[in-house]
Protein backbone atom coordinates (compact mmCIF):
# COMPACT_ATOMS: atom_id res chain seq x y z
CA UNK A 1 100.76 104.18 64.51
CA UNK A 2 99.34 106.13 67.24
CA UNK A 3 97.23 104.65 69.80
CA UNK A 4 94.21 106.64 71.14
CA UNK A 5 92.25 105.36 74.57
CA UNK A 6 88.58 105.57 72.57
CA UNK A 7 85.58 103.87 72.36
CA UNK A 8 85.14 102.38 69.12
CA UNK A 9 82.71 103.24 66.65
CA UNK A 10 80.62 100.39 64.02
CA UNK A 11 83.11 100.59 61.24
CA UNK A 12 86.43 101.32 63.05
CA UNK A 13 89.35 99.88 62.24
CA UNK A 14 90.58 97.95 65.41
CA UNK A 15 94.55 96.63 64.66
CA UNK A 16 92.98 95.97 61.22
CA UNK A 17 90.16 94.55 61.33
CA UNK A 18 86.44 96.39 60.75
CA UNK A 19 84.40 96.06 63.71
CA UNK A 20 80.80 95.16 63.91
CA UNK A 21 77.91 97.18 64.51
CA UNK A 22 77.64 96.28 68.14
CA UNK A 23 79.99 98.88 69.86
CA UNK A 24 79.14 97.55 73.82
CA UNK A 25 82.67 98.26 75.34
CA UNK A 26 84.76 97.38 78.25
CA UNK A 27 83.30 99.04 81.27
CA UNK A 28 84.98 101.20 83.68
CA UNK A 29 85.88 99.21 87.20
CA UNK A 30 86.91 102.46 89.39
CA UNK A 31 90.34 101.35 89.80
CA UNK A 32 93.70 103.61 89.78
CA UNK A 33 95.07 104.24 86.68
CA UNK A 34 98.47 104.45 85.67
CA UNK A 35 99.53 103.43 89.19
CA UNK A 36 102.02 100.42 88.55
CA UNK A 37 105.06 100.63 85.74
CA UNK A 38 106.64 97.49 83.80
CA UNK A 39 108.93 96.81 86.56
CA UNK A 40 105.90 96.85 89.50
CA UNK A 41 104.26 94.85 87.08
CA UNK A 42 106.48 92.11 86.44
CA UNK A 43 107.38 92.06 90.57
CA UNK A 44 103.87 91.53 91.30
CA UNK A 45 104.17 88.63 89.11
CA UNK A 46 106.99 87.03 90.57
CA UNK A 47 105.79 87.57 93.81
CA UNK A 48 103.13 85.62 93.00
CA UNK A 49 104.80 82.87 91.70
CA UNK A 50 106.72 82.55 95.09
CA UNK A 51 109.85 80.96 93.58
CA UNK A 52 111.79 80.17 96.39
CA UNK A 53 108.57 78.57 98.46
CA UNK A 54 107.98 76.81 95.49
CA UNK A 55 111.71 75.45 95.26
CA UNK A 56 111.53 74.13 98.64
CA UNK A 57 108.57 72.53 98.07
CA UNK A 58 109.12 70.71 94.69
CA UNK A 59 113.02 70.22 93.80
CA UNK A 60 112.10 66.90 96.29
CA UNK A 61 109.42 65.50 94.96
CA UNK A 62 109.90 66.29 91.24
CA UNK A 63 113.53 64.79 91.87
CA UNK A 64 111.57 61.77 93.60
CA UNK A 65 109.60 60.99 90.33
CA UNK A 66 111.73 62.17 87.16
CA UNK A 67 115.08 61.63 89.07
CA UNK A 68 118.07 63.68 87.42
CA UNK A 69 115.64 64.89 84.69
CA UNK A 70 114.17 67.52 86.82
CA UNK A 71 115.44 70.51 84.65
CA UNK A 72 113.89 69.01 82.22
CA UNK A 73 110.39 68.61 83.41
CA UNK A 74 110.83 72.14 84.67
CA UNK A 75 111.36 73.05 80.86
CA UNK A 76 108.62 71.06 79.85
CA UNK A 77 106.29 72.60 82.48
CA UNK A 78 107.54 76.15 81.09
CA UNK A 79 106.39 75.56 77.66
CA UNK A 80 102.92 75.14 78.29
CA UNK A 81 102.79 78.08 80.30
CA UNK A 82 105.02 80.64 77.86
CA UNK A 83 102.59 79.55 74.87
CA UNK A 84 99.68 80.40 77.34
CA UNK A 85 101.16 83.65 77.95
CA UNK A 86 101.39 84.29 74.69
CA UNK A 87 97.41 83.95 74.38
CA UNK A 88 97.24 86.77 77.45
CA UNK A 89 99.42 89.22 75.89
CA UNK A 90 97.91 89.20 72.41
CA UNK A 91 93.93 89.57 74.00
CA UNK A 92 95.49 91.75 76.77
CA UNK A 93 96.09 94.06 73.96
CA UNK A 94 92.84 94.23 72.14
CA UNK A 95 90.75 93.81 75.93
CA UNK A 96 93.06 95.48 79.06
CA UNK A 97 90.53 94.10 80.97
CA UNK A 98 91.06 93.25 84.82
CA UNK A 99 88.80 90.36 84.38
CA UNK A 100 91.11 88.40 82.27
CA UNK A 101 90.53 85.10 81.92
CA UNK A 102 86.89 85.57 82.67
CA UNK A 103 86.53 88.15 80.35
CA UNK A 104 88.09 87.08 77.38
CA UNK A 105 86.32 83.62 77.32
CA UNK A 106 83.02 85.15 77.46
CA UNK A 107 84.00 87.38 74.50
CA UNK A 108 85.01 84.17 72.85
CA UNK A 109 83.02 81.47 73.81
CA UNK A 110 79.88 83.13 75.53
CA UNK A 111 78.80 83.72 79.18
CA UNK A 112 78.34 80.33 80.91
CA UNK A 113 82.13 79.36 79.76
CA UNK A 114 83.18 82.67 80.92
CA UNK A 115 81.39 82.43 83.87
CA UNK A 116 83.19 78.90 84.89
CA UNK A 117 86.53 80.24 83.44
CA UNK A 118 86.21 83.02 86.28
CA UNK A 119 85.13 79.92 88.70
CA UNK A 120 88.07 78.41 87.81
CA UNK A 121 90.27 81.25 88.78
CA UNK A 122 88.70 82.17 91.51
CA UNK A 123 88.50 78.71 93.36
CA UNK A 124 91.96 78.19 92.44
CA UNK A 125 93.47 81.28 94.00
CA UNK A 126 91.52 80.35 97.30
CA UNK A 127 93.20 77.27 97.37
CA UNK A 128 96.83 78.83 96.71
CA UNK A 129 96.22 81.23 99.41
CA UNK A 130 95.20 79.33 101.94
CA UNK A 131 97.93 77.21 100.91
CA UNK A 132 100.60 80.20 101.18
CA UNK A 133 98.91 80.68 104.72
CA UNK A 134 99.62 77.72 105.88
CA UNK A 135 103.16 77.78 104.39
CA UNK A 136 104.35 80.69 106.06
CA UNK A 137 103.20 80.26 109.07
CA UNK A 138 105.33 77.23 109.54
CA UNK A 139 107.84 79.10 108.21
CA UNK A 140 107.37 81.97 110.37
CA UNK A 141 107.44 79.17 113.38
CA UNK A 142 110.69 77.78 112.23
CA UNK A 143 112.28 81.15 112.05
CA UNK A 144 111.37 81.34 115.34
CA UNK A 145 113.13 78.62 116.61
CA UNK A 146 116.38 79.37 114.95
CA UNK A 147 116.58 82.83 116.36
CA UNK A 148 116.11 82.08 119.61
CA UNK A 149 117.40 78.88 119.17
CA UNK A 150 114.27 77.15 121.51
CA UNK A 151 113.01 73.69 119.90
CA UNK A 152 110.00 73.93 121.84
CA UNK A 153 109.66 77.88 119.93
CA UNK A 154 109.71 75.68 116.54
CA UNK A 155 107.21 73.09 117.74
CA UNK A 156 104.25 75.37 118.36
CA UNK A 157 103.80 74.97 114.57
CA UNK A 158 102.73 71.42 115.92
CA UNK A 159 100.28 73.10 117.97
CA UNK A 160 96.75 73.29 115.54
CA UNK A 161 95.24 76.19 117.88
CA UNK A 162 99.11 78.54 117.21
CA UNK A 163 98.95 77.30 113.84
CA UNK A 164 95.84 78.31 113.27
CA UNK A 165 95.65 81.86 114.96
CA UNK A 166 99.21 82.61 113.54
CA UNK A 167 97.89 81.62 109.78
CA UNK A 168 94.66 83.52 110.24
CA UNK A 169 96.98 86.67 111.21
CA UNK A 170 99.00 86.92 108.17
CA UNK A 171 95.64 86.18 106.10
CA UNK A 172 94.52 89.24 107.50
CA UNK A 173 97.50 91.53 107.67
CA UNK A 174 98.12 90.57 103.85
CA UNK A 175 94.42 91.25 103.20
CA UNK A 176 94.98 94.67 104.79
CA UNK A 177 97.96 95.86 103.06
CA UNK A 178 96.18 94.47 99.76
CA UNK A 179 93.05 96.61 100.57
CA UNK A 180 94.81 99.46 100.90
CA UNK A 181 95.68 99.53 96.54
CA UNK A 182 98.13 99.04 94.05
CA UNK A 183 100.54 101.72 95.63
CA UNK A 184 101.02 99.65 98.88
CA UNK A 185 101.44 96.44 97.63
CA UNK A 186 104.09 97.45 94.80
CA UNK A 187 105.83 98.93 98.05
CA UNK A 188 105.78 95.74 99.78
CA UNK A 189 106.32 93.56 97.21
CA UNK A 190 109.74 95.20 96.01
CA UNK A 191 111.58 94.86 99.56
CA UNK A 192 110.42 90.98 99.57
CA UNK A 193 110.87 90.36 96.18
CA UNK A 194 114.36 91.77 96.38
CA UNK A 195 115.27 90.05 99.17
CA UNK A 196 113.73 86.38 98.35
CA UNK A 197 115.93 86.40 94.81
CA UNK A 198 118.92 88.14 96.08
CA UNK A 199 119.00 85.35 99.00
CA UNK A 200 118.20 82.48 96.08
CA UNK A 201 121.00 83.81 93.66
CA UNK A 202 123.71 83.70 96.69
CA UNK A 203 122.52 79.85 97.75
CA UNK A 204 123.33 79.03 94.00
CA UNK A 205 126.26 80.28 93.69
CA UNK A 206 127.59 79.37 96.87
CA UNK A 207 126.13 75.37 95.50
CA UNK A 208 128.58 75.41 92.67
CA UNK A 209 130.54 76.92 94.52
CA UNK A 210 130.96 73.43 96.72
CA UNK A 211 130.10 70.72 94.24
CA UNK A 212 132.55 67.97 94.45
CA UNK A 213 133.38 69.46 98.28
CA UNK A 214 134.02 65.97 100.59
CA UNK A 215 131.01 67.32 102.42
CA UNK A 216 128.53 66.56 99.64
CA UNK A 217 129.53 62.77 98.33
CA UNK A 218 126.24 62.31 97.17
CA UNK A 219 126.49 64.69 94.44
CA UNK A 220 126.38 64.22 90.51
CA UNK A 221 128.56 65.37 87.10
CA UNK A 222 126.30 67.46 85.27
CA UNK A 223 125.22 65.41 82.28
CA UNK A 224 123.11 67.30 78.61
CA UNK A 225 120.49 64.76 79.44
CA UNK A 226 119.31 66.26 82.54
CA UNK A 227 117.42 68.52 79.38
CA UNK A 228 116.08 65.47 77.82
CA UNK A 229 112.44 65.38 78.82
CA UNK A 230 112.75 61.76 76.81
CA UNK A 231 115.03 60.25 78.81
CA UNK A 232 112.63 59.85 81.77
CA UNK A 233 112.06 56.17 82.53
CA UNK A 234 108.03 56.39 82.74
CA UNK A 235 104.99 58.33 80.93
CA UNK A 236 103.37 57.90 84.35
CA UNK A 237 106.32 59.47 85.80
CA UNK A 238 106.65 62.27 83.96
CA UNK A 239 103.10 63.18 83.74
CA UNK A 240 103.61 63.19 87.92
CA UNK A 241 106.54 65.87 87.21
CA UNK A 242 104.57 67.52 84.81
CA UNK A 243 101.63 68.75 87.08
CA UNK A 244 104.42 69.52 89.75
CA UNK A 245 106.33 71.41 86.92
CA UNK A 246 102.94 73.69 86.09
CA UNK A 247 101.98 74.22 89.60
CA UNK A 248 105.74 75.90 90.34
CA UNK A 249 104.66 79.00 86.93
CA UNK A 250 101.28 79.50 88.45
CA UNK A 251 100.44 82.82 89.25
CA UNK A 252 102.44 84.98 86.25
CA UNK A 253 99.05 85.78 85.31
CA UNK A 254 98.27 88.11 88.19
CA UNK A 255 100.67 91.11 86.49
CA UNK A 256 97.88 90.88 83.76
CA UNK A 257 95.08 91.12 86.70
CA UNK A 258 96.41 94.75 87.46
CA UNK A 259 96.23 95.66 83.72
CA UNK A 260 93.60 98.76 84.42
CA UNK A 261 95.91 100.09 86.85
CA UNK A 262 98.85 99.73 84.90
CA UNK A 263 100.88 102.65 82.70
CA UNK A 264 100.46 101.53 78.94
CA UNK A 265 97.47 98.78 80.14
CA UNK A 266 97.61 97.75 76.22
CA UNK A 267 101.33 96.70 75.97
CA UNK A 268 102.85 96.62 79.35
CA UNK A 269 101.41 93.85 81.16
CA UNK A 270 101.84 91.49 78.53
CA UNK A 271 105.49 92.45 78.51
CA UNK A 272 105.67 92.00 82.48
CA UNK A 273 104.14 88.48 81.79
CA UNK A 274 107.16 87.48 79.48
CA UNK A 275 109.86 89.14 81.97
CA UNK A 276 108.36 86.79 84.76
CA UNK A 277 108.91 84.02 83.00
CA UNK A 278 112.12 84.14 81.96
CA UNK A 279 113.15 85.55 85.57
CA UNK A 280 111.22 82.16 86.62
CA UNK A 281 112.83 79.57 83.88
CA UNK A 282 116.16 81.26 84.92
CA UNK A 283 115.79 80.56 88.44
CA UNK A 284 114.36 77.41 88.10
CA UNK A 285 116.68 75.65 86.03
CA UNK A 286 120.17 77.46 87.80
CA UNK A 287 119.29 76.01 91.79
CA UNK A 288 117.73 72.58 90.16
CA UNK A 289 121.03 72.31 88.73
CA UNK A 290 123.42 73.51 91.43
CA UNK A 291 121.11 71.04 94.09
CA UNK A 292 121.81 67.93 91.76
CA UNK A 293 125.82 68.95 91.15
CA UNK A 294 125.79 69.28 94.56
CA UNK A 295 123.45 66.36 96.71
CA UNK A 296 122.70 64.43 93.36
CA UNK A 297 118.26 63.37 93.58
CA UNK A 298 118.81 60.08 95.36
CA UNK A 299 117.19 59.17 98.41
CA UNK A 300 120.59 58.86 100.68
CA UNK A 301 122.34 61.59 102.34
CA UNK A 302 121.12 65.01 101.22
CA UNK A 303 119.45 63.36 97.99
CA UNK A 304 117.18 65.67 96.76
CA UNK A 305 114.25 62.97 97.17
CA UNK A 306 115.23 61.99 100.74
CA UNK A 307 111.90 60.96 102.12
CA UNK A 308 112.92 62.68 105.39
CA UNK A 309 113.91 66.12 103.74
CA UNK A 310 111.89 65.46 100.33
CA UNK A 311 109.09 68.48 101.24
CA UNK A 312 111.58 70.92 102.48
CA UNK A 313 114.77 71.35 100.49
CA UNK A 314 116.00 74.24 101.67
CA UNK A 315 115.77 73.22 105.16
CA UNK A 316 118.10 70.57 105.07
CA UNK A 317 120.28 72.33 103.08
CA UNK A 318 120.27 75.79 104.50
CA UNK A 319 123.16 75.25 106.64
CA UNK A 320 125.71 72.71 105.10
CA UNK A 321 125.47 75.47 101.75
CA UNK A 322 125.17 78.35 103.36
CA UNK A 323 126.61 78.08 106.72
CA UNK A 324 124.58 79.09 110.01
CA UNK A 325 124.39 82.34 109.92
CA UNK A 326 123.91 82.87 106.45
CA UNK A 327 121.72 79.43 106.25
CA UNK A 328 118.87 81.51 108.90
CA UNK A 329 118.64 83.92 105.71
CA UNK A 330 117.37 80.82 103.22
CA UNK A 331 114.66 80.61 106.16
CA UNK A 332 113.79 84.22 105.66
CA UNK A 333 113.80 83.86 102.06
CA UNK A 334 111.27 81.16 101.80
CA UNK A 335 109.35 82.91 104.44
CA UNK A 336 109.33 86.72 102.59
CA UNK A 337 108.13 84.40 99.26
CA UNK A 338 105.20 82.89 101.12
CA UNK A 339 104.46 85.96 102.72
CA UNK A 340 104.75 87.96 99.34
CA UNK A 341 102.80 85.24 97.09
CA UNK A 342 100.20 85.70 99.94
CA UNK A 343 99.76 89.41 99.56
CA UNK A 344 99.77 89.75 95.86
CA UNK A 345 97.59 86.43 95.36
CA UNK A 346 94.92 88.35 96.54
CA UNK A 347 95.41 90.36 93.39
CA UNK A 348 93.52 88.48 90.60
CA UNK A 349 90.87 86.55 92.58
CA UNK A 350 89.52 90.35 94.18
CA UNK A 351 89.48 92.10 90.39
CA UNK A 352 88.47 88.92 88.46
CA UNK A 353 85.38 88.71 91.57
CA UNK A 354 84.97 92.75 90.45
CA UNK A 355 84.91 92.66 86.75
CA UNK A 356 82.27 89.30 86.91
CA UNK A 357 80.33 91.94 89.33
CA UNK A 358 80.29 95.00 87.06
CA UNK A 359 79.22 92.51 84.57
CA UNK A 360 76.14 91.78 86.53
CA UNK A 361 77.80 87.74 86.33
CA UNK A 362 77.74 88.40 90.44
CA UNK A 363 76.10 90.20 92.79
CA UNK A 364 76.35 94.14 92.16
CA UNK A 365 77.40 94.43 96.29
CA UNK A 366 81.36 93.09 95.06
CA UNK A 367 81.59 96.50 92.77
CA UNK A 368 82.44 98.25 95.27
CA UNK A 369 85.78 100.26 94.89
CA UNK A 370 87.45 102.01 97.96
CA UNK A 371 87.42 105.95 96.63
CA UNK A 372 90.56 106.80 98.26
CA UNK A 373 92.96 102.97 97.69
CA UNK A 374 91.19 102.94 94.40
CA UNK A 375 90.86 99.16 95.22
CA UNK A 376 87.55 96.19 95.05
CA UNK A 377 87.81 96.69 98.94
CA UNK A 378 84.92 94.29 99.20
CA UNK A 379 86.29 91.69 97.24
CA UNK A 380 89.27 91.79 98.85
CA UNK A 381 87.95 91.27 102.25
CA UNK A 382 85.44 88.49 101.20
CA UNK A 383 88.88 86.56 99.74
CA UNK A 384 90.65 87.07 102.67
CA UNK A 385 87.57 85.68 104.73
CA UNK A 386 86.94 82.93 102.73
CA UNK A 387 90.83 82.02 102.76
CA UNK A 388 90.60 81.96 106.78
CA UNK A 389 87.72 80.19 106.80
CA UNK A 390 88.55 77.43 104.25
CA UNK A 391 92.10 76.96 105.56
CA UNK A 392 90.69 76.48 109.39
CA UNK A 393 87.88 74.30 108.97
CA UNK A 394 89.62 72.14 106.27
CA UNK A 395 92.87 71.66 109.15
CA UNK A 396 90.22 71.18 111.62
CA UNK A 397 88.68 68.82 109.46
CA UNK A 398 91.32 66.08 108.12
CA UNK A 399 94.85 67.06 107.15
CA UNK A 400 94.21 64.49 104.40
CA UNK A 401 91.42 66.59 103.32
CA UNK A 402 93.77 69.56 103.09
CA UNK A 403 96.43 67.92 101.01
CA UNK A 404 94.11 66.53 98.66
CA UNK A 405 92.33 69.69 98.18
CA UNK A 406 96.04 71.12 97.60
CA UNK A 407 96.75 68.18 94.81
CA UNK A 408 93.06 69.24 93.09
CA UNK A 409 94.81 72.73 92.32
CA UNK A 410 96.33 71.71 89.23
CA UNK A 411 93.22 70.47 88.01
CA UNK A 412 91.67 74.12 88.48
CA UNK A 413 94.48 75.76 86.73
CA UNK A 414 94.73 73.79 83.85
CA UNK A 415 90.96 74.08 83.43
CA UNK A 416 91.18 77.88 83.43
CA UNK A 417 94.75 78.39 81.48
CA UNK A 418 93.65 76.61 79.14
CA UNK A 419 90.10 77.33 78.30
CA UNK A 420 91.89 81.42 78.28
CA UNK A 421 94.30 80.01 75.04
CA UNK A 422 91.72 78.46 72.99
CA UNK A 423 90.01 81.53 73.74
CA UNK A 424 92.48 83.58 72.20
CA UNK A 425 93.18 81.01 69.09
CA UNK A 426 88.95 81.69 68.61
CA UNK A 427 88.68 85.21 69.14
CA UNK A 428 91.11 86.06 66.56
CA UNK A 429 90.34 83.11 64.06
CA UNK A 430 89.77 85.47 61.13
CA UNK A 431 93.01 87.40 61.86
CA UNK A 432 95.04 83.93 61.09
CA UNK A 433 95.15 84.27 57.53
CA UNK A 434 96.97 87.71 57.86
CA UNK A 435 100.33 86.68 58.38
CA UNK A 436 102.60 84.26 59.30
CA UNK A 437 103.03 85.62 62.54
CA UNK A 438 99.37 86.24 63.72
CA UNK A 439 98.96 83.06 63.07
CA UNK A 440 101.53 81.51 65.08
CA UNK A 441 101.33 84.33 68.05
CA UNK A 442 97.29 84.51 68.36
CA UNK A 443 96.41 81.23 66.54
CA UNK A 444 98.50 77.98 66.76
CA UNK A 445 101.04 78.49 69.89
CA UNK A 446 98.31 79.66 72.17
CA UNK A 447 95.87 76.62 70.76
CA UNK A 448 99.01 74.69 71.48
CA UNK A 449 99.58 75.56 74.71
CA UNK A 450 95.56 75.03 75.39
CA UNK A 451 96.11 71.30 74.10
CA UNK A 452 98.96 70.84 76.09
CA UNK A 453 97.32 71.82 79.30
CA UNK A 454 94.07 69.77 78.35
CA UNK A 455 96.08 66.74 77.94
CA UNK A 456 97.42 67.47 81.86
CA UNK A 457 93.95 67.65 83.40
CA UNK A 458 92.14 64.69 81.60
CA UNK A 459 95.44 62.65 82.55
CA UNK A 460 95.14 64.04 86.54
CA UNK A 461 91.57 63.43 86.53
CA UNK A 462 92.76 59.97 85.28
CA UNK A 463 95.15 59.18 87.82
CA UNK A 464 93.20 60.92 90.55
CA UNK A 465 90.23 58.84 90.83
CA UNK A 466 92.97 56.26 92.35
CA UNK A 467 93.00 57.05 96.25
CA UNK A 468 96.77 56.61 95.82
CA UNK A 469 97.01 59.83 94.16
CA UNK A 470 97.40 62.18 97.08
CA UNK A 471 96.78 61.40 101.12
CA UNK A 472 95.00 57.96 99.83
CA UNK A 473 91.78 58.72 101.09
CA UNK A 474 88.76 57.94 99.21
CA UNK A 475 85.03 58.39 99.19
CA UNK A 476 82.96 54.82 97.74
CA UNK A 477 86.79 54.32 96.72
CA UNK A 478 87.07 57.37 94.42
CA UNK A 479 90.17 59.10 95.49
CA UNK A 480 89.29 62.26 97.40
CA UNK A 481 91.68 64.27 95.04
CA UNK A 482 89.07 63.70 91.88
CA UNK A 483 86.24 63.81 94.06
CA UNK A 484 87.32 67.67 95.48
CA UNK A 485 88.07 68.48 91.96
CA UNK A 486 85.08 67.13 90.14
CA UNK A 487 82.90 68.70 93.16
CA UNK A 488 84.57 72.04 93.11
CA UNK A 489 84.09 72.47 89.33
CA UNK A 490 80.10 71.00 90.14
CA UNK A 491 79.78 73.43 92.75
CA UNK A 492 80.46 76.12 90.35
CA UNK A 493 77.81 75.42 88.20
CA UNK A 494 75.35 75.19 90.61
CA UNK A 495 75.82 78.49 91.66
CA UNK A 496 75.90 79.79 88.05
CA UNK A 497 72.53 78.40 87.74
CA UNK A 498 71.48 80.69 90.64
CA UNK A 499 73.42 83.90 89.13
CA UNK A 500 71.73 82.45 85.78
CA UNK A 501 68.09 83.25 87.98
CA UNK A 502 69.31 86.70 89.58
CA UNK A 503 71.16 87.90 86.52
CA UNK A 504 69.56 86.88 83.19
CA UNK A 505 71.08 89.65 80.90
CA UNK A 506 74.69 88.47 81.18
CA UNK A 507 73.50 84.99 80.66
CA UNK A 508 71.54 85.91 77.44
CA UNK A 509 74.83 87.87 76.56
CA UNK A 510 73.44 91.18 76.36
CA UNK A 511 75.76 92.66 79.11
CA UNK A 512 79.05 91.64 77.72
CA UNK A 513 79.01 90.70 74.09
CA UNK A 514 80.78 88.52 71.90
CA UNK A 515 83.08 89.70 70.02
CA UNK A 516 82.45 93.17 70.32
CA UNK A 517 85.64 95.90 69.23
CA UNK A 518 88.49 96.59 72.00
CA UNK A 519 89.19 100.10 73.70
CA UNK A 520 92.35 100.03 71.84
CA UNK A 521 91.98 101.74 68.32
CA UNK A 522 94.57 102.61 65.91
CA UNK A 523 94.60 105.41 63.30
């Protein structure tokens, strides 16, 4: 089979299948082809992920809830995700469209799901980045301090007015370098990619290395049932893992973002989405492991759910694994993820922001495409802006407001993940009956993945509208972290209502069709 770039006639075979009459077609962004490989491709989506800030972050308090079943959670929180991904490679390679998620669900489902599929996303990345911001610089603070060896260097993380400058610098340098295109980024993001999993891999290996040392009496005999998802104690406790679990894979979908600027858009960023996942899985389950041989997840000691260390792993165990000199590298690890994740977040939201505008689903003003990066220059900026302002108004606001916004993230990603697989399971309903394995790669495992993910937000929604679920702050004693949620999802429709006024031909669906045949036709 030989695959031809072409717009599809009525009548065409597409993989298959006749296509209708209706030959409306995926419309050109302005973006730079053919400027990112498979390997670019699946960095960007590691970068994303940020596995080592997400490590340091999580081992804790997943160890805190599941206790020694934390691989196993993390497994469970993989599946989900892998059956998701299945749903964007198999639409990536009928629709290589930059708008993804956004796109595909108004194919399948119509505009005003699209449209809060893309709201989804969108809202979601804004709270990741300002979340990355805020991570890094008190990383960047803490790095600080250990090089120049000044406590009082450290504690200007303490300070809001540092904090807050410092964070709004790296917003904007990583806004900058993202402006700039595809070529810049892949640049940047190999050096810190590199250097975040090279550091990772040595910390592991020097963790087994010491398990059973004197030094570490708190550690644990590796036991088959840390992979037994059944043998946590609660439901409630391993739903709590669970949303930890999916939060840690967020953000492999931003190598299918770049899928108009990547060589072979049809196969290759579905492939890059696999590759990120096992890389993630791998790493994942290896220092969850080697942290649990070596400090065991109790609450004593180095215990991985030590309420004094429980938020930052690696920063209590930096030095007794690694050593001093060594254990300042772990620092510049988790800081080079952050800072990474930060630059190559900006990724999805600015192309999903320009495919909703070149489908008239925004204002026309966020087309705009830099003609020498090749990059939604506008878009870009307005995310960085937004991410600046949201991050310093909400720490100038309430901390507590800034957590709970943080815990009403998983919320926005299940919505969006999973809306994006039954959208795939639809869109391909009458290619089911093909064969066995359309039907389990387009049809049941993404469905199954969708369900899955459902089942995670009704059960957060559930347990958010207790205050206790997050900072414990409420409004009219609904927990803040449903009331953020529910209102961020509200506020979405309320301005598609307003887009529905300024833009009625996407709404009626004469802009971007259902259903209508792919760019990818085969002889």
């Amino acid at each position: 089979m030989t695959q031809v770039e072409a717009r599809p006639q009525a009548g065409d075979t597409v993989r298959g299948v006749t296509m209708p009459g209706d030959t409306t077609e995926v419309r050109d962004k302005g973006l730079g082809g053919n400027s990112v490989g498979l390997l670019g491709s699946a960095v960007i989506g590691i970068s994303t992920v940020a596995p080592v800030y997400c490590l340091t972050s999580t081992l804790g308090p997943t160890a805190g809830e599941v206790g020694l079943q934390m691989p196993a959670v993390f497994l469970a929180g993989f599946l989900p995700m892998l059956l998701v991904a299945f749903a964007y490679r198999e639409l990536n390679r009928v629709m290589p469209d930059c708008g993804t998620s956004f796109t595909w669900t108004v194919k399948a489902f119509g505009p005003r799901v699209g449209w809060m599929c893309g709201w989804g996303l969108v809202i979601a990345t804004i709270i990741v980045l300002s979340n990355l911001a805020g991570v890094a610089t008190t990383y960047f603070w803490l790095l600080a301090g250990e090089i120049t060896g000044s406590p009082s260097v450290a504690a200007l993380d303490d300070n809001k007015a540092a904090h807050i400058l410092t964070c709004l610098t790296l917003i904007a340098v990583a806004t900058a370098i993202s402006y700039r295109g595809m070529t810049a980024t892949k640049g940047v993001q190999y050096a810190l990619v590199g250097l975040q999993l090279v550091v990772l891999a040595v910390f592991v290996a020097m963790a087994f290395a010491k398990v059973g040392s004197a030094d570490f009496p708190t550690g644990a005999d590796f036991s088959w049932t840390w992979l037994d998802p059944f043998a946590v104690k609660s439901f409630s406790s391993f739903s709590a893992g669970l949303s930890l679990a999916i939060f840690i894979y967020w953000g492999w979908d931003a190598c299918l973002a770049t899928n108009e600027e990547t060589t072979g858009s049809a196969k290759t960023p579905g492939r890059a989405a696999m590759i990120t996942m096992v890389v993630l899985i791998g790493s994942y389950l290896a220092t969850g492991i080697a942290a649990q041989m070596l400090v065991g997840s109790g609450e004593s000691g180095l215990g991985l759910a030590n309420p004094d260390t429980i938020d930052n792993v690696f920063a209590a165990l930096a030095g007794p694994v690694m050593g001093p000199v060594l254990g300042v590298t772990l620092f510049v690890a988790v800081l080079a993820s952050a800072a990474a994740s930060l630059q190559t977040t900006f990724i999805p939201v600015a192309r999903t922001v320009l495919a909703m505008a070149t489908y008239e689903a925004l204002p026309k003003s966020f087309t705009k495409v830099h003609p020498r990066f090749k990059s939604p220059g506008k878009a870009t900026v307005i995310a960085g802006v937004s991410t600046g302002t949201f991050y310093a108004v909400m720490t100038l606001v309430s901390e507590n407001v800034l957590v709970d916004t943080i815990f009403a993230l998983g919320l926005m990603i299940c919505f969006y993940y999973a809306l994006t697989a039954f959208a795939c399971a639809w869109f391909f309903r009458k290619e089911l009956t093909r064969s066995v394995k359309d039907a389990m790669l387009k049809g049941v495992l993404p469905a199954l993945g969708g369900l899955m993910l459902t089942a995670v937000f009704v059960k957060t929604l559930y347990d958010s509208w207790d205050p206790a679920h997050g900072s414990g702050s409420s409004v009219f004693g609904i927990g803040s972290v449903f009331v953020i949620g529910v209102g961020l999802l509200l506020a979405g429709v309320v301005i598609m209502l307003v887009m529905q006024r300024r833009s009625p031909a996407f709404f009626r669906g004469e802009v971007l069709t259902r259903e209508t045949p792919s760019l990818v036709v085969e002889d």
